[in-house]
Protein backbone atom coordinates (compact mmCIF):
# COMPACT_ATOMS: atom_id res chain seq x y z
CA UNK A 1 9.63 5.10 100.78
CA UNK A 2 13.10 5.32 102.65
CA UNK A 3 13.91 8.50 101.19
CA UNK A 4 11.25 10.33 102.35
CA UNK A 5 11.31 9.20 105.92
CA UNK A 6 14.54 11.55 106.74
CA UNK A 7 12.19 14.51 105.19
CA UNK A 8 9.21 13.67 107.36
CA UNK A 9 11.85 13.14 110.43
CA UNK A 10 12.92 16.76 109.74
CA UNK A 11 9.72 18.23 109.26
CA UNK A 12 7.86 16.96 112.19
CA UNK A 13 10.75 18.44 114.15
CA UNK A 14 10.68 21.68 112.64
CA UNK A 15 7.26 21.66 113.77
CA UNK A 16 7.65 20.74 117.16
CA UNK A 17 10.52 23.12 117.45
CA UNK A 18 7.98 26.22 115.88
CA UNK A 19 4.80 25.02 117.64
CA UNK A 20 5.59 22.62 120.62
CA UNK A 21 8.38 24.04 122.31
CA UNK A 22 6.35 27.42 122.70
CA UNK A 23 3.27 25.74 124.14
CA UNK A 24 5.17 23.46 126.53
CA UNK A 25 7.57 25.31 127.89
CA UNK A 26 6.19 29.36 127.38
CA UNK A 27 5.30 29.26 130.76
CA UNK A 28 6.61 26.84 133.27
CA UNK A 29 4.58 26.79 136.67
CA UNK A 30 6.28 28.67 139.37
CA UNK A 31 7.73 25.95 142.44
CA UNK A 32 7.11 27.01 145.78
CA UNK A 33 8.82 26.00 148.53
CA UNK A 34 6.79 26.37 151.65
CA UNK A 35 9.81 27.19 153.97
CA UNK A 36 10.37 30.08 151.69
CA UNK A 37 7.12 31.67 152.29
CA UNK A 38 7.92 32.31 155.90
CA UNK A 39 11.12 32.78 157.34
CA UNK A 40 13.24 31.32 160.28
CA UNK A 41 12.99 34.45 161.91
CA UNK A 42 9.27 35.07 161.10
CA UNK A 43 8.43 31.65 162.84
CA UNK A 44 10.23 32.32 166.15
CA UNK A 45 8.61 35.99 165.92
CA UNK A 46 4.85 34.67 165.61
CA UNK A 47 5.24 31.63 168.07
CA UNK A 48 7.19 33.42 170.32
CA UNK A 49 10.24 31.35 170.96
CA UNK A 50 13.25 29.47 169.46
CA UNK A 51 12.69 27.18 166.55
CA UNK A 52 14.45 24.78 164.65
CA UNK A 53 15.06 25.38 161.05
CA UNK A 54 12.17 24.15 158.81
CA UNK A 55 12.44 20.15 157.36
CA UNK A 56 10.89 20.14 153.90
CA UNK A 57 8.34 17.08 152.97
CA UNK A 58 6.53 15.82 149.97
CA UNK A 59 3.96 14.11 149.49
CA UNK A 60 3.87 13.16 145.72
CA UNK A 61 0.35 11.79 145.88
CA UNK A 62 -1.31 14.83 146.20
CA UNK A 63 1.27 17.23 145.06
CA UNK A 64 1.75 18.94 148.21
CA UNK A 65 4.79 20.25 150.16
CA UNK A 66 4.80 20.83 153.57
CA UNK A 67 7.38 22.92 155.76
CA UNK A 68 7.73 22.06 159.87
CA UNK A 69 8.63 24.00 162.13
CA UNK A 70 9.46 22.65 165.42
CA UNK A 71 10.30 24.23 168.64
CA UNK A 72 14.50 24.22 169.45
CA UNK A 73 13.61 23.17 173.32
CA UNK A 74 12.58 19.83 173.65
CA UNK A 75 9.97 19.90 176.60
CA UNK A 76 7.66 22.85 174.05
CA UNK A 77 5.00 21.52 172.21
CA UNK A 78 5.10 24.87 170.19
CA UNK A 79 4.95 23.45 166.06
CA UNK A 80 4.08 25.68 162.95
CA UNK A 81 3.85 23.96 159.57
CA UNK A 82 3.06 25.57 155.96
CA UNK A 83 1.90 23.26 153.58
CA UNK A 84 1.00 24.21 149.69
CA UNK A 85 -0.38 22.49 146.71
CA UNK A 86 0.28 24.36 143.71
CA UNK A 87 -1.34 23.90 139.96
CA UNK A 88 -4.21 22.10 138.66
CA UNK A 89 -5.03 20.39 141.85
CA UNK A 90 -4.86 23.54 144.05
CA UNK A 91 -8.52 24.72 143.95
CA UNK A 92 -10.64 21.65 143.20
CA UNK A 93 -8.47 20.01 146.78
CA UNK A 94 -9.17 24.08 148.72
CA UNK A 95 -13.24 23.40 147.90
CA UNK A 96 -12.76 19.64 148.81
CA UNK A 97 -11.75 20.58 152.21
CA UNK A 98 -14.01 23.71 152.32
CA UNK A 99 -16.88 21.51 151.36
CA UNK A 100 -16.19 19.19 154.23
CA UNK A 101 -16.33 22.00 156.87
CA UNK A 102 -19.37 23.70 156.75
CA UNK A 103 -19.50 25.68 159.54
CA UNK A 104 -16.45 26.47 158.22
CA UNK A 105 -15.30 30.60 159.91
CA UNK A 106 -14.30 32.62 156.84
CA UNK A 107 -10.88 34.94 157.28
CA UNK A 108 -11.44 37.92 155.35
CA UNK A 109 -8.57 40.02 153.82
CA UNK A 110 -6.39 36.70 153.66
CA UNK A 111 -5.45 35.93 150.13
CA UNK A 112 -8.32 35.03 147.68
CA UNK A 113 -10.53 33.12 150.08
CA UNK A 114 -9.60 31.67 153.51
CA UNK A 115 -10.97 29.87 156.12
CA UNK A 116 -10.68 28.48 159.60
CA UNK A 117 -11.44 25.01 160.39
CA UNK A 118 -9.28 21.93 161.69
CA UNK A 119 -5.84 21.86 161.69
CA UNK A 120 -5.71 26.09 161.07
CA UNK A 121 -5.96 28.59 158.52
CA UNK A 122 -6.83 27.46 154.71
CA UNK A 123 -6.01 29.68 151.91
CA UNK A 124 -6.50 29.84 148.13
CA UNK A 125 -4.37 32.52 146.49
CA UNK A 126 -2.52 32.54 143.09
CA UNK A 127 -3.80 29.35 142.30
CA UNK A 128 -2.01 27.89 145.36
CA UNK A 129 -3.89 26.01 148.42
CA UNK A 130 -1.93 27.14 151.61
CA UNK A 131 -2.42 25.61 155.38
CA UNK A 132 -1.05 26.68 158.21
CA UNK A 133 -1.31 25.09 161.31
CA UNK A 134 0.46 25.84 164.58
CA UNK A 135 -0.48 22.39 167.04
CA UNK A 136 -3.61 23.88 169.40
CA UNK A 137 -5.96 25.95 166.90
CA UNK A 138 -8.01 27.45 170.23
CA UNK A 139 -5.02 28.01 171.23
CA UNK A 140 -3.18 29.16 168.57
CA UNK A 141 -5.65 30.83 166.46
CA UNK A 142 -3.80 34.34 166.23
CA UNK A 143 -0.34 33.02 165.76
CA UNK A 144 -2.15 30.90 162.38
CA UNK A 145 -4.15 33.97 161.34
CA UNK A 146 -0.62 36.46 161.43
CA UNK A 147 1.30 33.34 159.88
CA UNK A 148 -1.35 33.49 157.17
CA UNK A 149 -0.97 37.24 156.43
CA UNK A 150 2.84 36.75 156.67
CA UNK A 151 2.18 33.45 153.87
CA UNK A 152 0.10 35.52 151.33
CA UNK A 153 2.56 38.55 151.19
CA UNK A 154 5.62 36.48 150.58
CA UNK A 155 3.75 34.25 148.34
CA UNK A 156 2.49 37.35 146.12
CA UNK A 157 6.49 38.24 145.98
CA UNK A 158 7.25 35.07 144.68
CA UNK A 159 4.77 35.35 141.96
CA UNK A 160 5.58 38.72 141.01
């Protein structure tokens, strides 16, 4: 019996190497940051002042990343933060939150399907679930809705 366990050592990883490698790691997911998808610049254009740079967060629990955005003079209240959950959680968490707003304002012509409702703009595109809220949404309901745009069309760069 011991000389046959080297063989089966050898061929179970000749099969991992011709089989498992190529479904596990053909194609990884693509990572996105959320402070990539808009920029410094892009921030102080849609909120209309200085910003600070974005502070990346995590929160492991539900597999989301969130970018903040806060304004550079300390007496604004002026905020814009882009958070995404990517992969298998993405669109059962998007119609978890849809579901619980229903009088919920749909955003056409904003990724796959978006919405308004508390704390700003939700979006499902690529497989991704996007927010975007900027503090005040009857306030700042068209800074959210061009920060949304601006989301989408960097995020369909990324994946490209």
């Amino acid at each position: 019996m011991r000389g046959k366990s080297p063989f089966m050592v050898l061929r179970i990883s000749v099969i991992f190497v011709l089989f498992g490698a190529t479904v596990t790691f053909a194609n990884p997911p693509l990572i996105v940051d959320p402070c990539d998808l808009i920029t410094h610049m892009e921030v102080e254009e849609i909120m209309g002042e200085k910003m600070k740079a974005g502070t990346l967060r995590e929160q492991k629990a539900t597999d989301m990343k969130l970018c903040l955005y806060e304004a550079a003079d300390d007496n604004s209240f002026g905020i814009l933060q882009v958070s995404i959950i990517q992969g298998q959680s993405a669109k059962e968490t998007f119609s978890m939150i849809k579901n619980n707003f229903p009088d919920h304002e749909m955003i056409d012509g904003i990724g796959d399907y978006a919405f308004i409702a508390t704390p700003g703009i939700h979006i499902l595109k690529n497989g991704c679930y996007l927010t975007i809220a900027a503090g005040n949404l009857n306030r700042n309901r068209d800074k959210v809705l061009v920060a949304g745009k601006r989301a989408v069309a960097d995020l369909e760069m990324e994946v490209r």
